[in-house]
C-alpha atoms as a PDB file:
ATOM      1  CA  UNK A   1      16.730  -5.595   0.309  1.00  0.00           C
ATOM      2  CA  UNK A   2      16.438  -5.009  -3.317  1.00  0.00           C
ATOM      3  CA  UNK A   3      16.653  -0.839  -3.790  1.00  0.00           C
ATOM      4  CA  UNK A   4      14.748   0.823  -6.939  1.00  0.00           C
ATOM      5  CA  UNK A   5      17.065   2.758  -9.145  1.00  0.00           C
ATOM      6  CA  UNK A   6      15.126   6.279  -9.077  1.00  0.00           C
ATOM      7  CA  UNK A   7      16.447   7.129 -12.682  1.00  0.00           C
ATOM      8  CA  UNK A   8      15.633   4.356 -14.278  1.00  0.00           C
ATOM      9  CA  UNK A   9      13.314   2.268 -12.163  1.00  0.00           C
ATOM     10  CA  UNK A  10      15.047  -0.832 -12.695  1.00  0.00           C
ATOM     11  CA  UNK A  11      14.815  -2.945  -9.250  1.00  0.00           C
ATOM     12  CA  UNK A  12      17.947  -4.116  -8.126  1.00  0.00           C
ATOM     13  CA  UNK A  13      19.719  -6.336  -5.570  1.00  0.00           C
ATOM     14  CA  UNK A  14      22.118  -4.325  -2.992  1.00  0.00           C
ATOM     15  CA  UNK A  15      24.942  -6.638  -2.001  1.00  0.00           C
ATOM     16  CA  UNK A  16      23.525  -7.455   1.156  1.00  0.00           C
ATOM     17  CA  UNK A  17      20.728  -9.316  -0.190  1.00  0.00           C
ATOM     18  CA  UNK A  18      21.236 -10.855  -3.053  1.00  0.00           C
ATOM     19  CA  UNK A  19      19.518 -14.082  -2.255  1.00  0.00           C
ATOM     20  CA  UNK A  20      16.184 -12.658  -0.114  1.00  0.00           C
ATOM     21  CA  UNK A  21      13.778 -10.415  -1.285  1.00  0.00           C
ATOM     22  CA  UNK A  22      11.112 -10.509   1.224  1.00  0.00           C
ATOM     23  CA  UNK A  23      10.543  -6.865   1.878  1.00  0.00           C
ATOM     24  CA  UNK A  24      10.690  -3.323  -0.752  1.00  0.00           C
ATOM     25  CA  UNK A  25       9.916  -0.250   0.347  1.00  0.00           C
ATOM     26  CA  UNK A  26       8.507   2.632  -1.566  1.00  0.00           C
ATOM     27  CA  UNK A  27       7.787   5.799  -0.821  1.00  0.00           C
ATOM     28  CA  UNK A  28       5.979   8.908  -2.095  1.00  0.00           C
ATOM     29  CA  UNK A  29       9.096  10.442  -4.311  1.00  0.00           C
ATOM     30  CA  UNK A  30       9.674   6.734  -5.390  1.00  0.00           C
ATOM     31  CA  UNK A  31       6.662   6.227  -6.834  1.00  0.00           C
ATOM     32  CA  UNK A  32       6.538   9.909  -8.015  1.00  0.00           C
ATOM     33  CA  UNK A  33       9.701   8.549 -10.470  1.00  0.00           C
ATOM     34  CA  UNK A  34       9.139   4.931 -11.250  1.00  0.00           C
ATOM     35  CA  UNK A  35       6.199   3.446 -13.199  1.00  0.00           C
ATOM     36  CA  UNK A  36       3.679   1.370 -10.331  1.00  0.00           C
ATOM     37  CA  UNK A  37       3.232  -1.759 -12.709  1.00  0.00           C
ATOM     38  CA  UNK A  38       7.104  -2.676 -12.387  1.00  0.00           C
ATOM     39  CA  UNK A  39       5.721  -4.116  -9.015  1.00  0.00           C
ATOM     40  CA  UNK A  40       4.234  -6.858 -10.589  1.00  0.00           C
ATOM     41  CA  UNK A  41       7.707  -7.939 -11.762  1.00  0.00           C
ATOM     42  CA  UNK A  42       8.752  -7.857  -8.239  1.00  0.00           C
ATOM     43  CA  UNK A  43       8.848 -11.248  -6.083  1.00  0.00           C
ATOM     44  CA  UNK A  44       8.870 -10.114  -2.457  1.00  0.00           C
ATOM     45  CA  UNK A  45       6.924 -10.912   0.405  1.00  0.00           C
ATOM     46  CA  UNK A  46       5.577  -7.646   1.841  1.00  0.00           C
ATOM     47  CA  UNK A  47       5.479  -4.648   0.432  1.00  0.00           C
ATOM     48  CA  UNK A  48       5.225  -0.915   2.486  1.00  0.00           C
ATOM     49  CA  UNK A  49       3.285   1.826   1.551  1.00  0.00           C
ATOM     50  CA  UNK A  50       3.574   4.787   3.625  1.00  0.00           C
ATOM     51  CA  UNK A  51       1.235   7.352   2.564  1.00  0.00           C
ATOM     52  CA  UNK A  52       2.273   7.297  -0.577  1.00  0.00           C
ATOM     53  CA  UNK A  53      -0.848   8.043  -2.568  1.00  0.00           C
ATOM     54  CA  UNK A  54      -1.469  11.807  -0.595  1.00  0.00           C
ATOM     55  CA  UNK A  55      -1.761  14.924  -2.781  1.00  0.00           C
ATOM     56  CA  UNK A  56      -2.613  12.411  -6.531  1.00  0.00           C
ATOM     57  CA  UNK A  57      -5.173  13.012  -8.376  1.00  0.00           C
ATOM     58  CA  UNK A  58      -8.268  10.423  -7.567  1.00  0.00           C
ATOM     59  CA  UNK A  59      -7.601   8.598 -10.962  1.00  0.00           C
ATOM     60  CA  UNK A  60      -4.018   7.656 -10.110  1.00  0.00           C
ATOM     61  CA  UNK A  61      -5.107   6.775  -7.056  1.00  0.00           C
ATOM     62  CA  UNK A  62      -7.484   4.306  -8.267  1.00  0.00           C
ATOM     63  CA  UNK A  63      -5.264   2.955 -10.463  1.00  0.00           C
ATOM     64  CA  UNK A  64      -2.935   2.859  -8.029  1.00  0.00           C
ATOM     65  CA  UNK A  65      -5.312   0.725  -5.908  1.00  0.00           C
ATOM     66  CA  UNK A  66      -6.378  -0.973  -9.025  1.00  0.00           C
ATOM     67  CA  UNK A  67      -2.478  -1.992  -9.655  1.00  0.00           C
ATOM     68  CA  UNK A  68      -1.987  -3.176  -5.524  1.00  0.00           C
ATOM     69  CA  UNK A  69      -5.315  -5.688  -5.756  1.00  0.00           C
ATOM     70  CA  UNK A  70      -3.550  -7.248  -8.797  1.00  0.00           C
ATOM     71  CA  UNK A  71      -0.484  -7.624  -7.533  1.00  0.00           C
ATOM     72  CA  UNK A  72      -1.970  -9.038  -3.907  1.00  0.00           C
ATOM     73  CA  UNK A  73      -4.210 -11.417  -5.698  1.00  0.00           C
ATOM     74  CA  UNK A  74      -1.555 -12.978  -8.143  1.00  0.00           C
ATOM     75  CA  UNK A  75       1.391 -12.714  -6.077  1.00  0.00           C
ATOM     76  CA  UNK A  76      -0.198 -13.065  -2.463  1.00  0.00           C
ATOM     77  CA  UNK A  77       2.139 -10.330  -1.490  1.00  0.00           C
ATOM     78  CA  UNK A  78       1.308  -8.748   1.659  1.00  0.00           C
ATOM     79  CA  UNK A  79       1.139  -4.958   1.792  1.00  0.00           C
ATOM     80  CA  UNK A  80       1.379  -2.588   4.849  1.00  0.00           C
ATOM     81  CA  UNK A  81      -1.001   0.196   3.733  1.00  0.00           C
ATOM     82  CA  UNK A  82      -1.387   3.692   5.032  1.00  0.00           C
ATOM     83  CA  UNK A  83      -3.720   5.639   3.671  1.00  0.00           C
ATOM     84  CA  UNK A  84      -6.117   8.676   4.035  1.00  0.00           C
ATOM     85  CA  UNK A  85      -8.597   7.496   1.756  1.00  0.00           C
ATOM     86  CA  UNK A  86     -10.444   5.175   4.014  1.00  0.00           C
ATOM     87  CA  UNK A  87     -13.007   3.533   1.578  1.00  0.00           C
ATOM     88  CA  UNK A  88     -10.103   2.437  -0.975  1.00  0.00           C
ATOM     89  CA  UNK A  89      -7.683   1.629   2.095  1.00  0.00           C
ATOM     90  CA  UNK A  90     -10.734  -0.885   3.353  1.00  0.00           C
ATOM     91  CA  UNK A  91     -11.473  -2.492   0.224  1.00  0.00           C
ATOM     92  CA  UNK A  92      -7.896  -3.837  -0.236  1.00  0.00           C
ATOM     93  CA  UNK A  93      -7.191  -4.473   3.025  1.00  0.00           C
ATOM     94  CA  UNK A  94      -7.449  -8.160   4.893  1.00  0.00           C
ATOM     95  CA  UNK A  95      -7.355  -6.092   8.059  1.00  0.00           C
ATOM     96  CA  UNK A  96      -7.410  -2.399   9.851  1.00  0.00           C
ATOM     97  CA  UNK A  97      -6.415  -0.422  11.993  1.00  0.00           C
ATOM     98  CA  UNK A  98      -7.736   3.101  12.970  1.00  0.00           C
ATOM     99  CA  UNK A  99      -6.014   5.738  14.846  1.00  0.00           C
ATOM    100  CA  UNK A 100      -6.684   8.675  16.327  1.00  0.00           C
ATOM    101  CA  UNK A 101      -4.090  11.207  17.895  1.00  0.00           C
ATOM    102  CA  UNK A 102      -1.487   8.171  17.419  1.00  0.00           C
ATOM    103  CA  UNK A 103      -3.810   5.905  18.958  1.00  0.00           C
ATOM    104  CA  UNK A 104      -5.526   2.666  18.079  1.00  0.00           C
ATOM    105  CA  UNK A 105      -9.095   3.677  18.685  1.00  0.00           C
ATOM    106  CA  UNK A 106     -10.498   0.295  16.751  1.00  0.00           C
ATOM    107  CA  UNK A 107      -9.003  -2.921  15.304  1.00  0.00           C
ATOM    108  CA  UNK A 108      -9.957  -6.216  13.394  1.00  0.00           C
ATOM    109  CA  UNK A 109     -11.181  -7.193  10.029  1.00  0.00           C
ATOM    110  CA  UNK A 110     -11.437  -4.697   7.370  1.00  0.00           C
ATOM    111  CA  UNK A 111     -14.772  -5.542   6.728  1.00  0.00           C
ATOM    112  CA  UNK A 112     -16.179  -5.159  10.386  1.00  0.00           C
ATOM    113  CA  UNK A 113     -14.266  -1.774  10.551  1.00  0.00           C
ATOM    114  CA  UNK A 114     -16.253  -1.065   7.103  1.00  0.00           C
ATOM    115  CA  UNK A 115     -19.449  -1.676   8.476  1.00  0.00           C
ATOM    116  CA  UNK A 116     -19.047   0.421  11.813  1.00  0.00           C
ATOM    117  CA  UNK A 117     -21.159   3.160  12.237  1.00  0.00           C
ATOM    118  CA  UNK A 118     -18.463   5.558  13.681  1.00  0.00           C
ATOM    119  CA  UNK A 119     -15.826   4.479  10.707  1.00  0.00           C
ATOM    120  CA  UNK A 120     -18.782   4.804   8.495  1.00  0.00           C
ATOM    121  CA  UNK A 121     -19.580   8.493   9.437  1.00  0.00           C
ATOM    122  CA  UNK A 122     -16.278   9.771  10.045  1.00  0.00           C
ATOM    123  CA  UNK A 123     -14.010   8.528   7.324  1.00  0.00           C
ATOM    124  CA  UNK A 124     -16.638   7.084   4.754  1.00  0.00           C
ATOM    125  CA  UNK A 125     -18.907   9.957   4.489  1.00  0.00           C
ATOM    126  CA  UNK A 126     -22.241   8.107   4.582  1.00  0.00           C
END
C-alpha cells in the first residue's frame, strides 16, 4: 500500500507493495501535513476518507471537495467518503448511506437520498 511520507508528502511504495496500488488511506493529521493536490499524482483505485474534513474552515473544505470531484472525474478513482457536511458529501457521492446511532436508517443513490424529505430537513437544512 503506498504510505505518504508526513514530512515531506512524497507518496511512496512500502516493500510490500511495490507493484499494486489500489488502495491509500488518509486521514485527518495526514492531510493536516501534506498538500491535497498531490492526490492527483496518485494512481490508485479507491481512496478513504474518514472524516477527515471535521473542524476546517468551509473554504478548505470546498476546495477540498473541489480537489476530490477532479480527481474522481479524471482518474475514476473511487472514494469512501465520511463526512458531516451532508450537502457536499451528496454532491460527490455516486451513492449514500445514512446512519443514525450506528445504524443504516436509509440507503441508495445519492441523489434519491438528496431529494428525501427527512435527509432534506435534518442534514440539509431546508
Amino acid at each position: 500500500m503506498p504510505v505518504i511520507d508526513p514530512r515531506s508528502g512524497d507518496i511512496e511504495d512500502d516493500a510490500s507493495s511495490t507493484k499494486n496500488r489500489s488502495l491509500l488511506a488518509i486521514t485527518g493529521s495526514m492531510l493536516a501535513e501534506i498538500s491535497l493536490p498531490r492526490l492527483i499524482f496518485v494512481s490508485t483505485a479507491l481512496i478513504l476518507l474518514p472524516g477527515f474534513l471535521l473542524g476546517l474552515a468551509p473554504l478548505v473544505v470546498r476546495e477540498v471537495f473541489d480537489v476530490l470531484a477532479r480527481i474522481r472525474v479524471e482518474q475514476g478513482t473511487g472514494m469512501l467518503l465520511v463526512e458531516q457536511n451532508a450537502a457536499l458529501a451528496l454532491e460527490l457521492a455516486d451513492a449514500a448511506y445514512v446512519l443514525a446511532s450506528g445504524r443504516t436508517v436509509l440507503s441508495g443513490p445519492a441523489s434519491e437520498i438528496r431529494a428525501e424529505d427527512s435527509v432534506r430537513r435534518s442534514y440539509l437544512g431546508q
